[in-house]
Protein backbone atom coordinates (compact mmCIF):
# COMPACT_ATOMS: atom_id res chain seq x y z
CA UNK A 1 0.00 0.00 0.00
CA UNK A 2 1.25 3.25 -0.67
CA UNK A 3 0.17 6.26 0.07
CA UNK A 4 0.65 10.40 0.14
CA UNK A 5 -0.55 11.05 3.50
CA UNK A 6 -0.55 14.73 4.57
CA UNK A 7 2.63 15.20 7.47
CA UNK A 8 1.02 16.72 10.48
CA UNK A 9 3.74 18.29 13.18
CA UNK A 10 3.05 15.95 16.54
CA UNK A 11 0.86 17.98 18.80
CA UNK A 12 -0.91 20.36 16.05
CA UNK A 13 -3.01 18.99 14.75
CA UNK A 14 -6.94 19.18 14.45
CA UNK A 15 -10.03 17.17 13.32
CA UNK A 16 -9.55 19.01 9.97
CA UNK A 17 -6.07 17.98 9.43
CA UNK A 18 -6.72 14.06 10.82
CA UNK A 19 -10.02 13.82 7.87
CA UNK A 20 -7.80 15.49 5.45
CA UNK A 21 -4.88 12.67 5.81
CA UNK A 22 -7.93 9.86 5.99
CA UNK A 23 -9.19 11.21 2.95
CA UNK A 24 -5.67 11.22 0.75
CA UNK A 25 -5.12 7.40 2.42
CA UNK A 26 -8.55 6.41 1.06
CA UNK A 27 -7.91 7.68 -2.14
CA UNK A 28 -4.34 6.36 -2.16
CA UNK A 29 -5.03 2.85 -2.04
CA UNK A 30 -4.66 1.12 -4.79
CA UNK A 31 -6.70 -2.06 -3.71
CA UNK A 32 -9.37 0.10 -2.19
CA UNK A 33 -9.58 1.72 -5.71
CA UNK A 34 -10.44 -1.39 -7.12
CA UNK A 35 -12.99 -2.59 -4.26
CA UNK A 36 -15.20 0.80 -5.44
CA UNK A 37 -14.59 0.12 -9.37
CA UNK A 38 -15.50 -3.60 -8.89
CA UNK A 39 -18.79 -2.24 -6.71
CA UNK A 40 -20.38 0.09 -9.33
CA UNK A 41 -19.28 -2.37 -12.67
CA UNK A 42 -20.14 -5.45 -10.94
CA UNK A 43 -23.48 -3.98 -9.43
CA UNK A 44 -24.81 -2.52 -12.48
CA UNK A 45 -23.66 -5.12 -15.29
CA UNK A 46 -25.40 -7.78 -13.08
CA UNK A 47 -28.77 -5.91 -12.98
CA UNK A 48 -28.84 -5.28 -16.28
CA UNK A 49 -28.12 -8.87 -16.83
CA UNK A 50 -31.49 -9.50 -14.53
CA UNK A 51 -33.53 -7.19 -16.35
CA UNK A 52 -32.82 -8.66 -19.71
CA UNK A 53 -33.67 -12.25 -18.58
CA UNK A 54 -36.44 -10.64 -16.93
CA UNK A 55 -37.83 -9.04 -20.12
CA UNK A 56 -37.00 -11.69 -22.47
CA UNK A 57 -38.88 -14.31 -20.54
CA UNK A 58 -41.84 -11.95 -19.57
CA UNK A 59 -43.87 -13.12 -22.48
CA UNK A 60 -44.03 -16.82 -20.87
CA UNK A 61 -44.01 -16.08 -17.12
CA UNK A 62 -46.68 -17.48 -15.08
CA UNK A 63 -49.36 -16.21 -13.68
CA UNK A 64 -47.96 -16.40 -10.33
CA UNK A 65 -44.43 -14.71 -11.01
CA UNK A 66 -46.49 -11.50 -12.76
CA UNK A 67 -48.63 -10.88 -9.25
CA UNK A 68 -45.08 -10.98 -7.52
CA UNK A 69 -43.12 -9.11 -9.86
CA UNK A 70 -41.15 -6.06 -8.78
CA UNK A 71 -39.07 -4.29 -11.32
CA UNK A 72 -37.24 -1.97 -9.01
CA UNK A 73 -36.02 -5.02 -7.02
CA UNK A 74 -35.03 -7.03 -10.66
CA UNK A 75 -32.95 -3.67 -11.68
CA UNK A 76 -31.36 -3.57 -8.38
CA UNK A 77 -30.52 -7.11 -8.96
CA UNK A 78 -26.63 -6.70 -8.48
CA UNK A 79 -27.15 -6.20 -4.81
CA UNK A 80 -26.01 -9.65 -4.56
CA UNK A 81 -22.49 -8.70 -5.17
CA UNK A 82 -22.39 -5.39 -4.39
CA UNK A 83 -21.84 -6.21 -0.32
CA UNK A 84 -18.71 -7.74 -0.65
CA UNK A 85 -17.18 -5.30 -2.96
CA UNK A 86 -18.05 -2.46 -0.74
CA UNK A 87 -17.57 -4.64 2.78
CA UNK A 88 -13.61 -5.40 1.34
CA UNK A 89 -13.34 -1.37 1.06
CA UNK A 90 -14.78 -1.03 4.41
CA UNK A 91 -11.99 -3.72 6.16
CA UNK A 92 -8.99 -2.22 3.91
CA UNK A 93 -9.56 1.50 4.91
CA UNK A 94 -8.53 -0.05 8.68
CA UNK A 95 -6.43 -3.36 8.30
CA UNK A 96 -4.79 -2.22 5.11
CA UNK A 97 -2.17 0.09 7.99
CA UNK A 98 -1.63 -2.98 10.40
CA UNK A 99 -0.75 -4.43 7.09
CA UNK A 100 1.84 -2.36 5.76
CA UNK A 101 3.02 -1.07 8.94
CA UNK A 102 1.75 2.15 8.18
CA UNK A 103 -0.74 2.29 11.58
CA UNK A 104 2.44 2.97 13.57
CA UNK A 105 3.03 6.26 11.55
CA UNK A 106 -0.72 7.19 11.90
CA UNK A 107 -0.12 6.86 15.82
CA UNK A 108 2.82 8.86 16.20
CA UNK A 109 1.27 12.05 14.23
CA UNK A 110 -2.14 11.61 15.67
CA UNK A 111 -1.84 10.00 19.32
CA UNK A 112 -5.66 9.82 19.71
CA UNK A 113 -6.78 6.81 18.25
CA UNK A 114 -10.65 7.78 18.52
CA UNK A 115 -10.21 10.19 16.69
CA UNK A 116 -8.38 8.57 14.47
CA UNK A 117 -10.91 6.16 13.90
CA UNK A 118 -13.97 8.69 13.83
CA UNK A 119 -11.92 10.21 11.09
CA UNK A 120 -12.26 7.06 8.67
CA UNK A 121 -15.42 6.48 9.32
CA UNK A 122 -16.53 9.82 8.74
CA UNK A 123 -14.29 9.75 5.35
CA UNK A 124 -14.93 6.08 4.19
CA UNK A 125 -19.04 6.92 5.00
CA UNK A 126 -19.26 9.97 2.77
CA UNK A 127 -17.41 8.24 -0.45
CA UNK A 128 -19.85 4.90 -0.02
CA UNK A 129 -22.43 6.66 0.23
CA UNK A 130 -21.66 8.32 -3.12
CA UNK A 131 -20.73 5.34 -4.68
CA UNK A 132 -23.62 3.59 -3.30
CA UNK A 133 -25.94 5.64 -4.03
CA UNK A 134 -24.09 6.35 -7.97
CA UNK A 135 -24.50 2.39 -8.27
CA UNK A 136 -28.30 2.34 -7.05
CA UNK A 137 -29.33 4.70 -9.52
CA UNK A 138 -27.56 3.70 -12.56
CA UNK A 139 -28.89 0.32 -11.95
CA UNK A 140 -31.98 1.53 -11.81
CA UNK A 141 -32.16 3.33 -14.72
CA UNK A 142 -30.04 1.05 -17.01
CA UNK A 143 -32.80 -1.93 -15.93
CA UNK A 144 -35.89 0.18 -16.03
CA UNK A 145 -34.54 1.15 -19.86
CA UNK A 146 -34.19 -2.68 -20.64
CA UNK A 147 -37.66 -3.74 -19.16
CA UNK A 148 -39.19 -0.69 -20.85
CA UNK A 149 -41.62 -2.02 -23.38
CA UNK A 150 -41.27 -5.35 -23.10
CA UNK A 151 -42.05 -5.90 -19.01
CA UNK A 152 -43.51 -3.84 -16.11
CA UNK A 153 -41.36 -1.37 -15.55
CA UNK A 154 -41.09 1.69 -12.95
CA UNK A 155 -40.24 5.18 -12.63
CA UNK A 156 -38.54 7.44 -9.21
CA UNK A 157 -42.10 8.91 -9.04
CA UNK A 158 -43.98 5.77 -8.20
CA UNK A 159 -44.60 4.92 -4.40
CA UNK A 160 -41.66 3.19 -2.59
CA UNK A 161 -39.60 3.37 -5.75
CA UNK A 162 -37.20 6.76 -4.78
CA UNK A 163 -36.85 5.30 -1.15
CA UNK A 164 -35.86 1.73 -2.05
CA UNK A 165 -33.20 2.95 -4.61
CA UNK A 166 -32.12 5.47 -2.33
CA UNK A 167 -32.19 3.83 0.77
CA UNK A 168 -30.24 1.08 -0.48
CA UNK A 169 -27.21 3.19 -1.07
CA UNK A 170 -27.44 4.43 2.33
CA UNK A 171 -27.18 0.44 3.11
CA UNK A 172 -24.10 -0.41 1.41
CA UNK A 173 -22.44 2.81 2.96
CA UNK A 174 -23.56 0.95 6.63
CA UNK A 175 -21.89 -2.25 5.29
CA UNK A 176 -19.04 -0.20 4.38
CA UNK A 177 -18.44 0.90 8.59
CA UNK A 178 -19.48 -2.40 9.59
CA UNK A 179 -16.23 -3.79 7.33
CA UNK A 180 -14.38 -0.83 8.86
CA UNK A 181 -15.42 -2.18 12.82
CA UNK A 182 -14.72 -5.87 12.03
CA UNK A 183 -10.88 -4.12 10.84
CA UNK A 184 -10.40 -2.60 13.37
CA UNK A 185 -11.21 -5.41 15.70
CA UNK A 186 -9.25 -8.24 13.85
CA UNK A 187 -6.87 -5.71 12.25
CA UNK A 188 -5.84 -8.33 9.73
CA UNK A 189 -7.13 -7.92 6.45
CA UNK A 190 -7.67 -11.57 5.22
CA UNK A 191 -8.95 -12.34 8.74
CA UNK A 192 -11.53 -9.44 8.77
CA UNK A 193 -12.25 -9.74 4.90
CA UNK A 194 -13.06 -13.50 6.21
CA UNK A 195 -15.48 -12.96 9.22
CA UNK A 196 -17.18 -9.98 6.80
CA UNK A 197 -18.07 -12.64 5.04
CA UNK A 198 -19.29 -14.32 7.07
CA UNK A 199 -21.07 -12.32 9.27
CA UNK A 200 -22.94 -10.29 5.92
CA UNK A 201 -23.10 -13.37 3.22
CA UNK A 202 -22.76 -16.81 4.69
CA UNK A 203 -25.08 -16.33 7.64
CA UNK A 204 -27.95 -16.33 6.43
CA UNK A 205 -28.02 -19.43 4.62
CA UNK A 206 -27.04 -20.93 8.26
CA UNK A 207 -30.18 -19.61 9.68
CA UNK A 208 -32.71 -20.62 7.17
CA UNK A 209 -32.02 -23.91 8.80
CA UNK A 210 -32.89 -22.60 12.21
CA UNK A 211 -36.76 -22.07 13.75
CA UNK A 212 -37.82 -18.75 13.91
CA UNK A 213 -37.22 -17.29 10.32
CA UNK A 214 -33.91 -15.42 11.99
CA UNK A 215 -32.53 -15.18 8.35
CA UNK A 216 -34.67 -12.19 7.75
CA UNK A 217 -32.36 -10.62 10.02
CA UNK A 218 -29.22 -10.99 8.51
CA UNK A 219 -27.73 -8.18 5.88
CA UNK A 220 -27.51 -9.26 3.00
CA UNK A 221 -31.25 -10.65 3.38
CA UNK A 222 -32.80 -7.53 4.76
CA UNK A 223 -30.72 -5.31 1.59
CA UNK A 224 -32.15 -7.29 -1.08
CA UNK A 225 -35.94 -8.86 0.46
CA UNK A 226 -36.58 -5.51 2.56
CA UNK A 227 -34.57 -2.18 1.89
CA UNK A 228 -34.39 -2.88 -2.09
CA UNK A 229 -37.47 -4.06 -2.04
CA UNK A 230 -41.02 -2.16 -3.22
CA UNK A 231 -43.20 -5.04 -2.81
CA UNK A 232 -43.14 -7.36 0.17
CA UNK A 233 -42.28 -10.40 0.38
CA UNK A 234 -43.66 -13.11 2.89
CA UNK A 235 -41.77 -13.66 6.35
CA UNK A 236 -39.68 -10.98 5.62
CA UNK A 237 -39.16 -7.47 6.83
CA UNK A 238 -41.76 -4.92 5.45
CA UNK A 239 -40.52 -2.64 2.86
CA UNK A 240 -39.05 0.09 4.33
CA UNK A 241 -37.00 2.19 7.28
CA UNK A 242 -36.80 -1.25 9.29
CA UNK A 243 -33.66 -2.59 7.61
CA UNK A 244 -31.89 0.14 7.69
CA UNK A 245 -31.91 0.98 10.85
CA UNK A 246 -31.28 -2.51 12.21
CA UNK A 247 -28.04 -2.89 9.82
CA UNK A 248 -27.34 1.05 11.36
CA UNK A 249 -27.62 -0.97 14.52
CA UNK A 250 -25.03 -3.89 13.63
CA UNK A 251 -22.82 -1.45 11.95
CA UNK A 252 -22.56 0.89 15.28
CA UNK A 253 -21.96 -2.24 17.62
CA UNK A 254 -18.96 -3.22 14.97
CA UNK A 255 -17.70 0.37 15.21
CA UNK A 256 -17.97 0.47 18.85
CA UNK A 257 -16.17 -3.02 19.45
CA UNK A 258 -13.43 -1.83 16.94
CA UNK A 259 -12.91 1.51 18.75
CA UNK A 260 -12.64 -0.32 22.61
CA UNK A 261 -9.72 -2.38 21.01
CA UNK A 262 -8.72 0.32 18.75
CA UNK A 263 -8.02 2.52 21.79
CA UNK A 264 -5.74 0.14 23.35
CA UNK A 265 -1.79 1.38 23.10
CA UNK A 266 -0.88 -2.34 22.45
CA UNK A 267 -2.94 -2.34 19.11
């Protein structure tokens, strides 16, 4: 990893300076670089992928698919990749310095670590928002374009349309800070790239096999059945606020975890 990070004299320096460093280390990072590219290309060429399967087939779809069908949720389709591009920028912005050493330097010129912290989360939470919310859209539109004539399609104006393509950028910028708590707790990038994983992707195909419908719960299944979604769906969360706020939840309980160990002078 290399980087251009801004030299701040040891005891002058101010929240100002510390975002302005986090912001030219984000930028800096090569791998992070690619994490973002691969999250708007990935996201978008796999829901227009959906939409044109969608619209080819629409012609000799069953009954039962049409009363279900929900074009903002086919468009939005990529949102099962889009997590783990934008959870892998979330752990590098942290474990990406215990990798390369580069943490030590961060400490000397900026000997409180909360701040430190609260720094790249404020930084890596206003660029994935952006590019969340750059994907969302684009997606949107490329896949309402494609279903356009030849499927049900939707427009920003319709009820629950603007808030599920909007709202699901705000999601992946969560996912984003709860990548940047599990770094900062496991500090190790393949390590915290690994329980990411499985925490946001593999979990909930563990508790579909539990009582109790818990998988409705998990991230990745309240982004894509709730948050993304204008029409509900059966035992899961209700289209809506209620996903968000519960990932907001998980993604402030990462943070906090990361910042109690973060805080520690033997990290």
């Amino acid at each position: 990893m290399t980087t251009s990070a801004t030299r701040i004299p040891p005891g002058h320096y101010n929240a100002v300076n510390v975002l302005r460093s986090e912001w030219t280390k984000l930028r800096s990072v090569r791998s992070i670089r690619w994490a973002l590219a691969a999250l708007v290309a990935g996201t978008v060429a796999l829901g227009i992928t959906d939409s044109l399967v969608e619209a080819s087939g629409w012609a000799h779809s069953p009954a039962a698919d049409r009363v279900t069908f929900d074009p903002t949720n086919i468009s939005l389709a990529g949102l099962a990749f889009a997590p783990l591009a934008i959870g892998i920028a979330g752990v590098l912005v942290m474990s990406g310095e215990y990798t390369s050493g580069m943490i030590r330097s961060t400490f000397a010129a900026v000997p409180r670590r909360q701040l430190v912290l609260a720094a790249k989360a404020a930084v890596l939470a206003a660029v994935a928002l952006t590019a969340g919310e750059l994907t969302m859209f684009t997606s949107f539109l490329a896949g309402q374009a494609i279903l356009s004539g030849r499927a049900p399609h939707a427009a920003l104006g319709e009820p629950g349309v603007l808030r599920a393509v909007a709202l699901s950028g705000a999601y992946l910028a969560l996912l984003a800070l709860f990548g940047l708590g599990l770094g900062a707790i496991i500090r190790r990038s393949a390590g915290a790239i690994a329980a990411y994983a499985g925490l946001a992707l593999v979990l909930p195909y563990i508790l579909l096999a539990l009582p109790g419908n818990l998988a409705r719960f998990a991230p990745e299944t309240m982004l894509a059945s709730s948050v993304a979604a204008v029409r509900p769906r059966a035992h899961y969360l209700p289209p809506g606020w209620e996903g968000l706020a519960l990932m907001a939840l998980y993604a402030a309980i990462a943070l906090w975890l990361g910042g109690l160990l973060f805080g520690r002078r033997d990290a």
